[in-house]
C-alpha atoms as a PDB file:
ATOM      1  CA  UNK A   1      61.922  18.480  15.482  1.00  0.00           C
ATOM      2  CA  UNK A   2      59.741  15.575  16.420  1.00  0.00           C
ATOM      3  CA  UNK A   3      58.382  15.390  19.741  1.00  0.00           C
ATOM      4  CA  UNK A   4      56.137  12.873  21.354  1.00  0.00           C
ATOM      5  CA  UNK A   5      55.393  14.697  24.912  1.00  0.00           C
ATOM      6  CA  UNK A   6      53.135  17.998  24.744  1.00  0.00           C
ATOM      7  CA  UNK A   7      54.609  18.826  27.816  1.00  0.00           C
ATOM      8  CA  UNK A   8      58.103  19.127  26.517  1.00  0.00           C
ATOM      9  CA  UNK A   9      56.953  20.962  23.232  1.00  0.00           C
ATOM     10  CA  UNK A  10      55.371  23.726  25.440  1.00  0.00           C
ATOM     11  CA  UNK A  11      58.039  24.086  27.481  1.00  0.00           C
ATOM     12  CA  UNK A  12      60.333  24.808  24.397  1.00  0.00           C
ATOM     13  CA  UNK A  13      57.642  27.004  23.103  1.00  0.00           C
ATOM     14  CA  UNK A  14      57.474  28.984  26.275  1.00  0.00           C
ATOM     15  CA  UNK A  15      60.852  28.985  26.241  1.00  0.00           C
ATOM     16  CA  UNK A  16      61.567  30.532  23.248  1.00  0.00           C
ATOM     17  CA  UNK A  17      63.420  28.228  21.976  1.00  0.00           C
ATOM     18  CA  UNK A  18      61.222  26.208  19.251  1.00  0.00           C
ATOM     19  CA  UNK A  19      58.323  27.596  16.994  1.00  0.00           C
ATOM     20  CA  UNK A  20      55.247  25.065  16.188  1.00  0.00           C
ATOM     21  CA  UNK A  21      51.926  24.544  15.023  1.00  0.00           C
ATOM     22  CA  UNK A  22      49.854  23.476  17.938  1.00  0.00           C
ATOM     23  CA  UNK A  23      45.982  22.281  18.725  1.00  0.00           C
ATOM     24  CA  UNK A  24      43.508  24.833  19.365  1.00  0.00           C
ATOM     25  CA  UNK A  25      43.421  23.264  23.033  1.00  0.00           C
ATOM     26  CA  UNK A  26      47.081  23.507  23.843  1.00  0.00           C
ATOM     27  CA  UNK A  27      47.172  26.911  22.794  1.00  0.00           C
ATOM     28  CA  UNK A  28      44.546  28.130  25.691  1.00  0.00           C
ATOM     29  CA  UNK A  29      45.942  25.511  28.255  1.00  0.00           C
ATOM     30  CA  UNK A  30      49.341  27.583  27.614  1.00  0.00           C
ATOM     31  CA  UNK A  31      48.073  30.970  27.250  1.00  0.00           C
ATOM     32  CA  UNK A  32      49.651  31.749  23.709  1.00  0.00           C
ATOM     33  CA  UNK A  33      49.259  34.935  22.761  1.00  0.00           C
ATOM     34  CA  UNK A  34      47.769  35.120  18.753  1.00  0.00           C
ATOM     35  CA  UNK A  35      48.914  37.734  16.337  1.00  0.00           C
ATOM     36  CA  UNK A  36      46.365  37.832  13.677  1.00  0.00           C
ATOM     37  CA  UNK A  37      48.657  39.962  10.889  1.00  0.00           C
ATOM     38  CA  UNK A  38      46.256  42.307   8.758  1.00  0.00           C
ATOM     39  CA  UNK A  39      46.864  43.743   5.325  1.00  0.00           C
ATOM     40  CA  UNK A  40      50.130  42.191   4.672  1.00  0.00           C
ATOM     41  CA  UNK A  41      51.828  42.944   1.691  1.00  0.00           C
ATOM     42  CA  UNK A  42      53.659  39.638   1.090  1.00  0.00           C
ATOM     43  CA  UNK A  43      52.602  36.046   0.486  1.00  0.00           C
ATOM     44  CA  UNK A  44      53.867  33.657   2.361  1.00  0.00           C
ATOM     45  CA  UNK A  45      55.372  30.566   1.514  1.00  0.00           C
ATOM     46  CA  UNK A  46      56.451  27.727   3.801  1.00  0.00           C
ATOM     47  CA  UNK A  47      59.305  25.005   3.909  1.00  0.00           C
ATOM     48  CA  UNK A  48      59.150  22.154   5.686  1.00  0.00           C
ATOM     49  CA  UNK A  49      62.754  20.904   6.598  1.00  0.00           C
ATOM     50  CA  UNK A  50      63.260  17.191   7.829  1.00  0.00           C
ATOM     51  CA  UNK A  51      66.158  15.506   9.551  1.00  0.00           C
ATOM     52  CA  UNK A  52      66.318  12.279  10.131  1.00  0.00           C
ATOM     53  CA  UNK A  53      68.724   9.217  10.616  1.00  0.00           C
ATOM     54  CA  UNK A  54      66.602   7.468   7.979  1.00  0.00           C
ATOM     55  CA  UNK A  55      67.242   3.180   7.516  1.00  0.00           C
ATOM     56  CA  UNK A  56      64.311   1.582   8.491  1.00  0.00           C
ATOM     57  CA  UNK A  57      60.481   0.561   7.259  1.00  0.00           C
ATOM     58  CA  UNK A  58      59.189   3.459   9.988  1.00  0.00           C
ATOM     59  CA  UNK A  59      56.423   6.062   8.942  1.00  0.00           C
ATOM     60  CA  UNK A  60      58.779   9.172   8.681  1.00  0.00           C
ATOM     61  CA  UNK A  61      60.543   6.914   5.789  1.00  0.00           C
ATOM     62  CA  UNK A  62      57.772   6.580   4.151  1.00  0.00           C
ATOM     63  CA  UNK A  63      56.792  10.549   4.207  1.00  0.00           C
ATOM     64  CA  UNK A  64      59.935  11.186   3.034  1.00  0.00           C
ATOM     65  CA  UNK A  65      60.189   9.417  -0.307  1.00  0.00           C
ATOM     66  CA  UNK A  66      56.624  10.594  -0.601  1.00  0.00           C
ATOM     67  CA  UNK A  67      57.887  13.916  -0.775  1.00  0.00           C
END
């Protein structure tokens, strides 16, 4: 999800309803509560999954055929 207002990103955060990397800064304006996870067994692996309407010379183009 791409969102250009902090404000609306935390409120989806808060909300529940939307999980995100977010500045060091935001995260103590908001309160966010850390989990630091400790002797885990697994290792993690992320995927990044992109939607977009595409058709265009814009930036997220360009990322994408990167990819």
């Amino acid at each position: 999800m791409v969102v250009n207002d902090y404000g609306v990103l935390c409120s989806l955060v808060q909300g529940g309803q939307l999980l995100a990397y977010l500045p060091e800064q935001l995260l103590n304006e908001i309160g966010a509560v850390r989990v630091k996870v400790v002797d885990c067994p697994y290792q993690c692996t992320e995927e990044l999954i992109v939607v977009w309407r595409g058709g265009g010379e814009s930036w997220l183009d360009s990322l994408l055929q990167a990819l």
